[in-house]
Structures are given as C-alpha cells and as structure tokens.
N, C-alpha and C. Protein backbone atom coordinates (compact mmCIF):
# COMPACT_ATOMS: atom_id res chain seq x y z
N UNK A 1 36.10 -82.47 201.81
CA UNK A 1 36.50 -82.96 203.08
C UNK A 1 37.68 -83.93 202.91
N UNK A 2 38.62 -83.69 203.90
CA UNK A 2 40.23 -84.89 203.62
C UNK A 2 39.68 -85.53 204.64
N UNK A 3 40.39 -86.87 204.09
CA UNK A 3 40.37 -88.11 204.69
C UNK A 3 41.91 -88.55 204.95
N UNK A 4 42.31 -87.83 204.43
CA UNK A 4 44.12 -88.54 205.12
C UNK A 4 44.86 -86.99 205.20
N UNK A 5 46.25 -87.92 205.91
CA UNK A 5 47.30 -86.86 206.70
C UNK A 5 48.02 -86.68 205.09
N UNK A 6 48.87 -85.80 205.26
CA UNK A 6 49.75 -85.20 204.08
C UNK A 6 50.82 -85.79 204.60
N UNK A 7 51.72 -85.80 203.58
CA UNK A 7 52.90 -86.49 204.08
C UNK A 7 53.84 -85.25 204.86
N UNK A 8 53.60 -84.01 204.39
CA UNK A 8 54.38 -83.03 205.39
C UNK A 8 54.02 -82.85 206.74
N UNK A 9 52.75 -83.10 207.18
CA UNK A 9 52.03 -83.52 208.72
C UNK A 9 52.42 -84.86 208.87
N UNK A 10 53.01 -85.89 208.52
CA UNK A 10 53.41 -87.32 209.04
C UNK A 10 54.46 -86.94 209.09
N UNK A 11 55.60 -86.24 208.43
CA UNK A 11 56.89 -86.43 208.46
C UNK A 11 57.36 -85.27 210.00
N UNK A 12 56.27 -84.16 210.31
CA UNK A 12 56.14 -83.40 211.36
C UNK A 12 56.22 -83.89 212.63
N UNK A 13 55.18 -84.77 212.66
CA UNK A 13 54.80 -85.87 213.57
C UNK A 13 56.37 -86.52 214.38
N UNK A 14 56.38 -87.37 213.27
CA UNK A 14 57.42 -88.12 213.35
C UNK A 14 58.42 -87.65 213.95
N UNK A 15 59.24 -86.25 213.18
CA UNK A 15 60.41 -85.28 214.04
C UNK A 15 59.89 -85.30 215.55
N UNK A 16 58.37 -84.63 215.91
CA UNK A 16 58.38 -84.40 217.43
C UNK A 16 58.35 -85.47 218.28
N UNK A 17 57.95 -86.69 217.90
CA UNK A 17 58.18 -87.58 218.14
C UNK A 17 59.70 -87.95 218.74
N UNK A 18 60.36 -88.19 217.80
CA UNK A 18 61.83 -88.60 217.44
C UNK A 18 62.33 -87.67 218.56
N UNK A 19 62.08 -86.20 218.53
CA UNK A 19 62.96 -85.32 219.79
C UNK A 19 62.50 -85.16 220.87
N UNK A 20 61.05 -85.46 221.38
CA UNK A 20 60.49 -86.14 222.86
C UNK A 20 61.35 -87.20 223.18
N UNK A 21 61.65 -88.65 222.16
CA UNK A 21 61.92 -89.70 222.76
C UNK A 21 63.40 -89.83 222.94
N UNK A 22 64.36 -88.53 222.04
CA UNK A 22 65.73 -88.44 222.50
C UNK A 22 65.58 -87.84 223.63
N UNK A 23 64.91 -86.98 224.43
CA UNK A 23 64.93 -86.11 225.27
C UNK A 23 64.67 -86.69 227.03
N UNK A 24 63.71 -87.90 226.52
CA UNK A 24 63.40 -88.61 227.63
C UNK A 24 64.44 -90.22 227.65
N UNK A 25 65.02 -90.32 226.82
CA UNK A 25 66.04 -91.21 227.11
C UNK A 25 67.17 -91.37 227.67
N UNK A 26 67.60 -89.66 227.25
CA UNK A 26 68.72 -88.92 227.59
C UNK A 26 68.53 -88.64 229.59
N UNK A 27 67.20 -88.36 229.63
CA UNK A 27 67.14 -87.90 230.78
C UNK A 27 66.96 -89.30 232.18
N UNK A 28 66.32 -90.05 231.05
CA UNK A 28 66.99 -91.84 232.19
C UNK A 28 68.02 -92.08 232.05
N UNK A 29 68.83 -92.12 231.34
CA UNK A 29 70.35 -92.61 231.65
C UNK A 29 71.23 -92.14 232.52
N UNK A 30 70.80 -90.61 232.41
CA UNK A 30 71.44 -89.82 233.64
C UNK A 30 70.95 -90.28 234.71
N UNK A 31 69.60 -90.67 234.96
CA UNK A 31 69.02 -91.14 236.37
C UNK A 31 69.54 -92.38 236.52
N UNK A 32 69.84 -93.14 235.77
CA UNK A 32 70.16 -94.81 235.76
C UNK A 32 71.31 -94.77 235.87
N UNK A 33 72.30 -94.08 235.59
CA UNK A 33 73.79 -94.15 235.41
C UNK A 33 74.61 -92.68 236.25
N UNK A 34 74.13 -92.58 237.49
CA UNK A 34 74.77 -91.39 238.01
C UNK A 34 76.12 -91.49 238.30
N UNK A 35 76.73 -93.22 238.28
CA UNK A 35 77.63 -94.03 238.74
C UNK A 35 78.76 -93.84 237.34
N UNK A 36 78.37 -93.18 236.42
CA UNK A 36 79.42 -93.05 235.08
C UNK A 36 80.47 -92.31 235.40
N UNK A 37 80.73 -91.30 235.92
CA UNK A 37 82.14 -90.68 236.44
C UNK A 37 82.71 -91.12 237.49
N UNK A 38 84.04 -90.83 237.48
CA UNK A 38 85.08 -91.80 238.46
C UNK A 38 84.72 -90.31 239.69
N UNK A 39 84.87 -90.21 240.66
CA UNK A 39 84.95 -89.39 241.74
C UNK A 39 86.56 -89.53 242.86
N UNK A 40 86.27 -88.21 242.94
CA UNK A 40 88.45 -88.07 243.81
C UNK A 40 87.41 -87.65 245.21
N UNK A 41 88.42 -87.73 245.90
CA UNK A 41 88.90 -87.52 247.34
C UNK A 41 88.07 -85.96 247.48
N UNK A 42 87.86 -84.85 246.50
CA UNK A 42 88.02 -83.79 246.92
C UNK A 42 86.15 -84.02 246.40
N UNK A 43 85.55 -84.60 245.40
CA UNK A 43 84.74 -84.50 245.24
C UNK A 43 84.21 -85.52 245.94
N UNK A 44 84.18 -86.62 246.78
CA UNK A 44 83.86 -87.57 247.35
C UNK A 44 82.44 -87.02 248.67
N UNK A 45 82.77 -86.33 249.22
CA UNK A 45 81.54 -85.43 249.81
C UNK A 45 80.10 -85.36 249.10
N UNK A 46 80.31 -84.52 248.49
CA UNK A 46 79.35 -84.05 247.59
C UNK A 46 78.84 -85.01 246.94
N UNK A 47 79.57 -85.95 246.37
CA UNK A 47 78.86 -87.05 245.99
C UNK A 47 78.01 -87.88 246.47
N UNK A 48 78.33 -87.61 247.86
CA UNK A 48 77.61 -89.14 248.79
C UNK A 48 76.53 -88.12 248.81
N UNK A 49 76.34 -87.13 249.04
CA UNK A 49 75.09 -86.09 249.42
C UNK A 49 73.96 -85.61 248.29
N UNK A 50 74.43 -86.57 247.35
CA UNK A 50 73.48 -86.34 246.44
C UNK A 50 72.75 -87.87 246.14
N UNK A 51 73.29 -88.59 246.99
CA UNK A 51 72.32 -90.08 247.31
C UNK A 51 71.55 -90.11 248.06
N UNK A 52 70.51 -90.35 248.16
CA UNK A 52 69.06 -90.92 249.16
C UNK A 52 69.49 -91.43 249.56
N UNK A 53 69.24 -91.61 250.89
CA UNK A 53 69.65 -92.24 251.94
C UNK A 53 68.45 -91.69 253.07
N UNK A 54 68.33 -93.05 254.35
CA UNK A 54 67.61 -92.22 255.44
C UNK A 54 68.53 -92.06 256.56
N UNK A 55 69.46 -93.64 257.12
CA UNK A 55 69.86 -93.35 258.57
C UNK A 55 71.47 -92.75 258.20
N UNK A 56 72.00 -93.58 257.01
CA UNK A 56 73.58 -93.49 257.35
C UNK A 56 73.77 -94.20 255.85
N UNK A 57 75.19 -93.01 255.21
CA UNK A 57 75.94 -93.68 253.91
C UNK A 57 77.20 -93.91 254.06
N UNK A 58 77.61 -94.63 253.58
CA UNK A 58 79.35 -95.54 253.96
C UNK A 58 79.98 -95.80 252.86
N UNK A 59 81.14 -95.03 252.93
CA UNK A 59 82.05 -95.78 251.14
C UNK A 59 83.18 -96.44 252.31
N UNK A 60 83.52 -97.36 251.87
CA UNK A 60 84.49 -98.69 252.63
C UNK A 60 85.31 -99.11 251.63
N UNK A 61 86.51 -98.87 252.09
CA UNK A 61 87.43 -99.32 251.14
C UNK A 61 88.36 -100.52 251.57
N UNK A 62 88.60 -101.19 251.32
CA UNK A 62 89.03 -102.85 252.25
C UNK A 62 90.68 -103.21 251.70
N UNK A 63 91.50 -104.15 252.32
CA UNK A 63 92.94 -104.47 251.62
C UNK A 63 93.64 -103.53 251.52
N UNK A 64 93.92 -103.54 250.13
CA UNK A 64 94.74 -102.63 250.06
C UNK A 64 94.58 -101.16 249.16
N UNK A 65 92.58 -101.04 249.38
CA UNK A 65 92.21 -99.90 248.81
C UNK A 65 91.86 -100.30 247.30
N UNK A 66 92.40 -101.37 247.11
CA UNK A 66 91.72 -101.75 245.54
C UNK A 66 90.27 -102.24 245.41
N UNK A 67 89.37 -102.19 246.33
CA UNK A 67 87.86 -101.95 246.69
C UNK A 67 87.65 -101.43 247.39
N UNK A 68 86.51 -101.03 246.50
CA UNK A 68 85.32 -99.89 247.60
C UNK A 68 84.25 -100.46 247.29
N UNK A 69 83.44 -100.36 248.54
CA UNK A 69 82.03 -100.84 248.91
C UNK A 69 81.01 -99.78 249.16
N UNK A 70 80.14 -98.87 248.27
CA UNK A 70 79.45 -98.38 248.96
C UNK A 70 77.86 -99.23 249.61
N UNK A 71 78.00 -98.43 250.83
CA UNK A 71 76.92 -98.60 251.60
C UNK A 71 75.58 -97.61 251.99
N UNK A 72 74.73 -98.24 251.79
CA UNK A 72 73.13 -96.95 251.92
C UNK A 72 72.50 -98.00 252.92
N UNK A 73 72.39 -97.24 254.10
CA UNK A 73 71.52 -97.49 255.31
C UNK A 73 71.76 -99.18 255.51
N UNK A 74 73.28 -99.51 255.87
CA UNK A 74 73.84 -100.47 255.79
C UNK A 74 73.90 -101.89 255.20
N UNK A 75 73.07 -101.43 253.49
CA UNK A 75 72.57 -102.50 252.84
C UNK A 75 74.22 -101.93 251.61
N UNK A 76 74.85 -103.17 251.02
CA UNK A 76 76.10 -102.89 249.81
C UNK A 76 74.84 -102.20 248.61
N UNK A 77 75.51 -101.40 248.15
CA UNK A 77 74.82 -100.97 246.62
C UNK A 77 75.14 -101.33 245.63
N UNK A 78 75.34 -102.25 244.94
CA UNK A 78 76.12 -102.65 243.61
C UNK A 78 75.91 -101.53 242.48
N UNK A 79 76.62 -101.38 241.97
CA UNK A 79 76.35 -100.49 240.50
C UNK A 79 77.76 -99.12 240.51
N UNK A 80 78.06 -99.19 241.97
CA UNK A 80 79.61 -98.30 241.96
C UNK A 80 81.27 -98.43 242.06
N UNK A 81 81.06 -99.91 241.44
CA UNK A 81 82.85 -100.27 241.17
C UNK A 81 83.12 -99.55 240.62
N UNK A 82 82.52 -98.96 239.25
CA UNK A 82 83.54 -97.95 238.67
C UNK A 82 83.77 -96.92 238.93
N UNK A 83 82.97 -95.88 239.48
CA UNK A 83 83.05 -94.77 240.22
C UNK A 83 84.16 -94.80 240.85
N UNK A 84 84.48 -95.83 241.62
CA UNK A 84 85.63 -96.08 242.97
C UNK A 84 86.32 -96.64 242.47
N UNK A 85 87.15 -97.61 240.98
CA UNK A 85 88.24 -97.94 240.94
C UNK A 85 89.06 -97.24 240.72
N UNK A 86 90.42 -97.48 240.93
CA UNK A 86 91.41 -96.39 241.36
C UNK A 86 91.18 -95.34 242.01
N UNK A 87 90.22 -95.64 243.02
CA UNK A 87 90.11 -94.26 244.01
C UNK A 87 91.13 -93.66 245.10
N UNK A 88 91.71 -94.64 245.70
CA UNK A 88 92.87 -94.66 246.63
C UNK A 88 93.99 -96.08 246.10
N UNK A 89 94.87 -95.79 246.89
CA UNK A 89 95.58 -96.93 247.25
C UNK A 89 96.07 -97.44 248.73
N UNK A 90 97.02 -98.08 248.90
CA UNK A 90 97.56 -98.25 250.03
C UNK A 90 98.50 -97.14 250.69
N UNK A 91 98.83 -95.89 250.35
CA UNK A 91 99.51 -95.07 250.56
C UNK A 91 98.62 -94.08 251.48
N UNK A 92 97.04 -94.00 251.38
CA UNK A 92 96.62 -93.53 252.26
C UNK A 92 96.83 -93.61 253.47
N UNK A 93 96.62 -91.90 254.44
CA UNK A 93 96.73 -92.45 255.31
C UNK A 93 95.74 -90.88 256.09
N UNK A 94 94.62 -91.27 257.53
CA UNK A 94 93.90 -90.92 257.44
C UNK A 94 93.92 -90.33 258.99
N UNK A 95 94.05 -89.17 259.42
CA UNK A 95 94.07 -88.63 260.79
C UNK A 95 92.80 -87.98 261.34
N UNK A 96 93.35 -87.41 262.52
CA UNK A 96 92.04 -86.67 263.26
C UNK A 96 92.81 -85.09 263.45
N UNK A 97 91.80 -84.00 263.97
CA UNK A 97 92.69 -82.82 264.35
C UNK A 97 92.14 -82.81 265.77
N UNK A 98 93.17 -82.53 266.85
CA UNK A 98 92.29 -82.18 268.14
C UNK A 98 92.99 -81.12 268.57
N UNK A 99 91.89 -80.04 268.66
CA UNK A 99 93.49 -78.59 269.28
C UNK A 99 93.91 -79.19 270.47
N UNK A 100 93.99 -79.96 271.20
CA UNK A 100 95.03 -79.58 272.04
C UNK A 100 96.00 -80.72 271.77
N UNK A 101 95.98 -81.85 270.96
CA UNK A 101 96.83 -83.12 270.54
C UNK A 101 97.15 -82.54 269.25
N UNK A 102 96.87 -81.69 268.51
CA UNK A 102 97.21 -81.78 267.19
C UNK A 102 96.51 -82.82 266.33
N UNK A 103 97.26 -83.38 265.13
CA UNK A 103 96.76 -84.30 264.40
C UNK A 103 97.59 -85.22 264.93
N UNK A 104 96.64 -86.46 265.15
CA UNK A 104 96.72 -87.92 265.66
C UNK A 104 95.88 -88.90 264.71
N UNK A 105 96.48 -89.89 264.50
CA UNK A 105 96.09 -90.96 263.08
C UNK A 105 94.78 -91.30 264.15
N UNK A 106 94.10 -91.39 263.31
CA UNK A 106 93.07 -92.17 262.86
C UNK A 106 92.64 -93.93 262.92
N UNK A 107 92.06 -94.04 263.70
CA UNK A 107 91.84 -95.74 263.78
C UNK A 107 90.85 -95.98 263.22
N UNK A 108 90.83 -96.81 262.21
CA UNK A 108 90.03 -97.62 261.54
C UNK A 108 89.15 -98.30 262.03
N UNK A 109 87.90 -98.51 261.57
CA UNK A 109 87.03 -99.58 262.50
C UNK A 109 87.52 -101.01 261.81
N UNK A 110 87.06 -101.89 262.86
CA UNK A 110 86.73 -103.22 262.56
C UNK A 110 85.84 -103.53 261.64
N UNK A 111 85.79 -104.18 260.56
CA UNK A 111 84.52 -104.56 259.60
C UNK A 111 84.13 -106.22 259.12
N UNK A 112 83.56 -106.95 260.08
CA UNK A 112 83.43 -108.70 259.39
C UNK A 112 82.32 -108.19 258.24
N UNK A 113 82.78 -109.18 257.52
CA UNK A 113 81.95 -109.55 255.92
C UNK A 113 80.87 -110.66 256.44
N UNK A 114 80.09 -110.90 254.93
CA UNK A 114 78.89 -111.63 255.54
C UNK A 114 79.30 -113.15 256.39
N UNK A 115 80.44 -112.95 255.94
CA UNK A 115 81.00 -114.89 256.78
C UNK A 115 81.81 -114.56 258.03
N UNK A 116 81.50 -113.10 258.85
CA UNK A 116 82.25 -113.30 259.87
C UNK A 116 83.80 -113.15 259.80
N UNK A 117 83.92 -112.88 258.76
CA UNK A 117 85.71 -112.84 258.40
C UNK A 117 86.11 -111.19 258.79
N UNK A 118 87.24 -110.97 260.01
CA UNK A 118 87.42 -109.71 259.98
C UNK A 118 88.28 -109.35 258.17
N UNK A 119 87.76 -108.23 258.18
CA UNK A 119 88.21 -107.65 257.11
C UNK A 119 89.13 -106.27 257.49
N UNK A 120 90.42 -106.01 256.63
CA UNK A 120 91.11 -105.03 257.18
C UNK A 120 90.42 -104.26 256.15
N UNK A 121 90.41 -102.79 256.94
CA UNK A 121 89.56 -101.50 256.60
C UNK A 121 90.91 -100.62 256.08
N UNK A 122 91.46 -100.21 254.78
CA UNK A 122 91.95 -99.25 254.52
C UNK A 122 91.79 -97.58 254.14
N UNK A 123 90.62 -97.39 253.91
CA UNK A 123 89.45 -96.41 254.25
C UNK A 123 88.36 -96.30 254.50
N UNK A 124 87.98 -95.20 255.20
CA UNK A 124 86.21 -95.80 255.20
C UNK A 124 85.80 -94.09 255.81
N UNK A 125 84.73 -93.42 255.04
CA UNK A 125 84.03 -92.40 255.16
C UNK A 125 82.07 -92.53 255.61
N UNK A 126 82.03 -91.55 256.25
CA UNK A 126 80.44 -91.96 256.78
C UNK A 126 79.89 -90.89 257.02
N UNK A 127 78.49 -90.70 256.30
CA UNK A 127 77.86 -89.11 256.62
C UNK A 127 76.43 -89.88 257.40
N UNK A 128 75.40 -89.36 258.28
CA UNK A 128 74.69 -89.41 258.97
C UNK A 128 73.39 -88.82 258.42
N UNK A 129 72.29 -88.87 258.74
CA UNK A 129 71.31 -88.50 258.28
C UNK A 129 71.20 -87.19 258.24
N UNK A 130 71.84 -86.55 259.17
CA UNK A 130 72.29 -84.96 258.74
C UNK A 130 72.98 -84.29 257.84
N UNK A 131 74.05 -85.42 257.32
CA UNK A 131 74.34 -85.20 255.96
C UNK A 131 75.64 -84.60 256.41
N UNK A 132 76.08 -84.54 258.25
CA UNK A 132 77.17 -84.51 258.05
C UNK A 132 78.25 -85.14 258.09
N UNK A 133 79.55 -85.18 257.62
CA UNK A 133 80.81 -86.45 257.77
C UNK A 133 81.39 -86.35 258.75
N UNK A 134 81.87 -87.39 258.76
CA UNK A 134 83.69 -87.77 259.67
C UNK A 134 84.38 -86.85 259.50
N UNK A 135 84.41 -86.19 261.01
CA UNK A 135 85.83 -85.39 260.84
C UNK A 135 86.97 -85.54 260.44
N UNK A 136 87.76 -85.62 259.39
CA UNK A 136 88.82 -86.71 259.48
C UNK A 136 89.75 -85.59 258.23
N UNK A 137 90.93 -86.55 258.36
CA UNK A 137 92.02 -85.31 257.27
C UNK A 137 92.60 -86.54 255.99
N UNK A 138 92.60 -86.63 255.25
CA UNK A 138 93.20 -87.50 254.00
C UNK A 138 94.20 -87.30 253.80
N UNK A 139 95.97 -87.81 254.08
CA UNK A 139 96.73 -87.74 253.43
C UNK A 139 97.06 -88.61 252.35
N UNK A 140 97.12 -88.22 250.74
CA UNK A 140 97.24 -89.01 249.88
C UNK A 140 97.55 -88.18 248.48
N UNK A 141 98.76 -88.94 248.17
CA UNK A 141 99.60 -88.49 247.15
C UNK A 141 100.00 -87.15 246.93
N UNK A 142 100.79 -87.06 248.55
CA UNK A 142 101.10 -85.35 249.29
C UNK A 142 100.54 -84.32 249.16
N UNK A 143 98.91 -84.45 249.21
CA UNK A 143 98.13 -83.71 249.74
C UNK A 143 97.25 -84.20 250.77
N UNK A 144 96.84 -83.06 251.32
CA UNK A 144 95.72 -83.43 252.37
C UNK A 144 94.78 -82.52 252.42
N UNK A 145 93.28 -83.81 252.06
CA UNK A 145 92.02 -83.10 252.26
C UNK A 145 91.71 -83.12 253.47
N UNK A 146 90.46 -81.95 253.39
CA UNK A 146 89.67 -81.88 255.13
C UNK A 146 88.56 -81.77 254.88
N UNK A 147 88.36 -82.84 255.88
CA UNK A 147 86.98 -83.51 255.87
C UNK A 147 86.27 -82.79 256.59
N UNK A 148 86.97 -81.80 257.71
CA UNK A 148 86.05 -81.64 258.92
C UNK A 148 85.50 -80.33 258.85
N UNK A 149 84.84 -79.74 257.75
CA UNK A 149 83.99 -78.60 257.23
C UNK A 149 82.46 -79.00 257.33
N UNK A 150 81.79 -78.45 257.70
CA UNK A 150 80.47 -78.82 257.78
C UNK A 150 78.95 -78.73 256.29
N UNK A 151 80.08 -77.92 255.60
CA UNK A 151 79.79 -77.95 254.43
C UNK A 151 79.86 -79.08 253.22
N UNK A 152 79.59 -79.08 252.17
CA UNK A 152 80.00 -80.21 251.35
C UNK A 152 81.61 -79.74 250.66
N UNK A 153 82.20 -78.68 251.12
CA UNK A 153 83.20 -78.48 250.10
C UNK A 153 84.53 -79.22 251.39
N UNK A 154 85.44 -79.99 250.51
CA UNK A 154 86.65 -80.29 251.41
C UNK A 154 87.57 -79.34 250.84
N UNK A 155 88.35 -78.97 251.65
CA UNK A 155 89.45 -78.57 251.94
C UNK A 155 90.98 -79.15 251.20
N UNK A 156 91.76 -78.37 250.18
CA UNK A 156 92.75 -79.15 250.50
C UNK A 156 93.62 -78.11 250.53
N UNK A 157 95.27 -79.46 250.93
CA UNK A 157 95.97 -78.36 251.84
C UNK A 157 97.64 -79.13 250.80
N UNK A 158 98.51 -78.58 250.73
CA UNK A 158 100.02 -79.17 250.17
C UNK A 158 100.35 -80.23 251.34
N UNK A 159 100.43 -79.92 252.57
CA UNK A 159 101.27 -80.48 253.51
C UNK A 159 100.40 -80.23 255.12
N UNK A 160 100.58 -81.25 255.95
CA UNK A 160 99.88 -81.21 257.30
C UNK A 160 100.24 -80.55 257.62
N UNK A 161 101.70 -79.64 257.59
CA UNK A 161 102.11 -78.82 258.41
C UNK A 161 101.42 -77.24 257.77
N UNK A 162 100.81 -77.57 256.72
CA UNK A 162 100.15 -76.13 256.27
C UNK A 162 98.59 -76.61 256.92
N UNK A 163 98.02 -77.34 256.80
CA UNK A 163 96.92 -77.70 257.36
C UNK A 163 97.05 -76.90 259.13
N UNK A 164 97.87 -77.65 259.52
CA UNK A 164 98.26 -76.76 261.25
C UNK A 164 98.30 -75.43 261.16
N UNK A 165 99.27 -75.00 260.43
CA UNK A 165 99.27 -73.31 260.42
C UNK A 165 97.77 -73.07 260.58
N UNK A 166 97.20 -73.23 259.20
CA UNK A 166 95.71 -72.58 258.94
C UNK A 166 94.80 -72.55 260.11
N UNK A 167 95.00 -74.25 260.87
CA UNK A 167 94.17 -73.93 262.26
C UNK A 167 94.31 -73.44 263.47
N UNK A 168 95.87 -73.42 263.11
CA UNK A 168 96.50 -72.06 264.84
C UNK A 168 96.13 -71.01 263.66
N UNK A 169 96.30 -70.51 262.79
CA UNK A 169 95.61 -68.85 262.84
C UNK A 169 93.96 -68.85 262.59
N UNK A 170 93.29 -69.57 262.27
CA UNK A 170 91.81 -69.45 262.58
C UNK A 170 91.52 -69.90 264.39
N UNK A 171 92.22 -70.73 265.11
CA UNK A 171 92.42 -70.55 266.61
C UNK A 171 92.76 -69.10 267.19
N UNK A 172 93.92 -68.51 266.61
CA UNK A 172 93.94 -67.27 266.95
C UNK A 172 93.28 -66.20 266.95
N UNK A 173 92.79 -66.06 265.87
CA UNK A 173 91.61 -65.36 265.35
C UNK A 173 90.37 -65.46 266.10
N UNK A 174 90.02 -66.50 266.47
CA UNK A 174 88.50 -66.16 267.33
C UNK A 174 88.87 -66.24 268.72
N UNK A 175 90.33 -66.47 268.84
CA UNK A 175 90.78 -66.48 270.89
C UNK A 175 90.92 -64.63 271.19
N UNK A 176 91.12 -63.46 269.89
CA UNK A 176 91.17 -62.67 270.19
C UNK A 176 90.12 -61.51 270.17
C-alpha cells in the first residue's frame, strides 16, 4: 500500500494547476480592463452597446475635446480616460439630416459640472435604453460618420456632399 504522491503526479498537479490559474486570470483582466483599447468615431457605437447600462449612456466631450467623460445612467465612470484620449479634437463638427432642410449643424446641449459652472460641450453622444443613438453626422478629419442607422454599424462617407447624394438616391428609391 503507498503512502505518498510520486513526484510525476505532483509535478502533473502542479502543470493543471498553473494552466487553470493562467486561464482564469487572463479571463479577469479582460473583464477588468475592457477600457485597454483606444476607440474611433466609427467604432464608438458599438462600444457604448456593449456596456450595462439601464436608463441612458453618455460619452461627453468638454473644451476643446481634450476630455471625455463617460457617463452610465448619469453617474461619471472613471476608468475611461484612456480609451478617449485623443479621441477628437476641436475640429469637430457635428450636424443633423432633415429631408426637407438638408444637413443643419447641430446644437450642443448645455452641461453645468458639479459646481454649477456651465461647461462648453464640444461633443457629446447618447444611446437610450433601447440602445438606440443620436441621430447625428460627425464631420472630422474630412470624413463623415453616420450616426443615424439604427444598427450598431456607422456609416462613413469622404464628404457631406456624398453623404446627400446617398440620401436623395435611397429617397428616390422608396418615393418610386
């Protein structure tokens, strides 16, 4: 009858050990750190839609775009400066489409900080508990995304004036 392990059953051990606890470490960091890649304009959708959230999510970008604030059910989230630095700049600039006005800029909301201080808003995106966004069009660094797909994929386009084409011939298309 044995009374002890062999050292080729301890050293066994040990390996499954060792590749459970890489396996489950690996798999918290990803949960702890979803905030490790920087995110663009085109992937910015999709991103917010893969956050919990119940009523409403908000990325806020303030000045001169050299912060972003995200927001979950109007509480700040800390942990996504880096995601969002260098996300925009001040060159943005952010419209609406209306068929019968065309594209018309975009007004910014008003935003006071916790001291009541208006704060100027240089971007700011918002999806709803439906998960869907702001209609809205991104011009930035002569392209323009579109926001106003109901899907998670945006749109991009070279120039507003190709953005227009595309929606007088999808206008045309279902007027006939």
């Amino acid at each position: 009858m044995r009374k002890a392990f062999s050292l080729i059953e301890l050293l066994i051990v040990v390996i499954i050990i060792g590749v459970v606890y890489n396996l489950a470490v690996g798999s918290f960091e990803k949960i702890a750190k979803p905030q490790s890649q920087k995110v663009t304009l085109q992937e910015l959708k999709g991103f917010l839609t893969k956050i919990e959230y119940e009523k409403e999510i908000k990325l806020l970008c303030l000045d001169d775009c050299s912060r972003c604030n995200l927001f979950v059910d109007g509480e700040v989230v800390e942990g996504f400066e880096e995601v969002f630095e260098d996300f925009l700049d001040i060159s943005v600039e952010v419209y609406r489409y209306d068929p019968l006005l065309g594209v018309v800029e975009y007004q910014q909301e008003l935003y006071f900080d916790r001291n009541d201080v208006e704060q100027r808003v240089c971007f700011s995106y918002a999806m709803g508990r439906d998960r869907i966004g702001e209609q809205i069009l991104v011009k930035f660094k002569e392209k323009v995304y579109d926001f106003s797909a109901y899907s998670n994929e945006v749109m991009l386009y070279n120039s507003l004036e190709e953005f227009i084409e595309s929606k007088e011939k999808l206008y045309n298309k279902v007027m006939r």
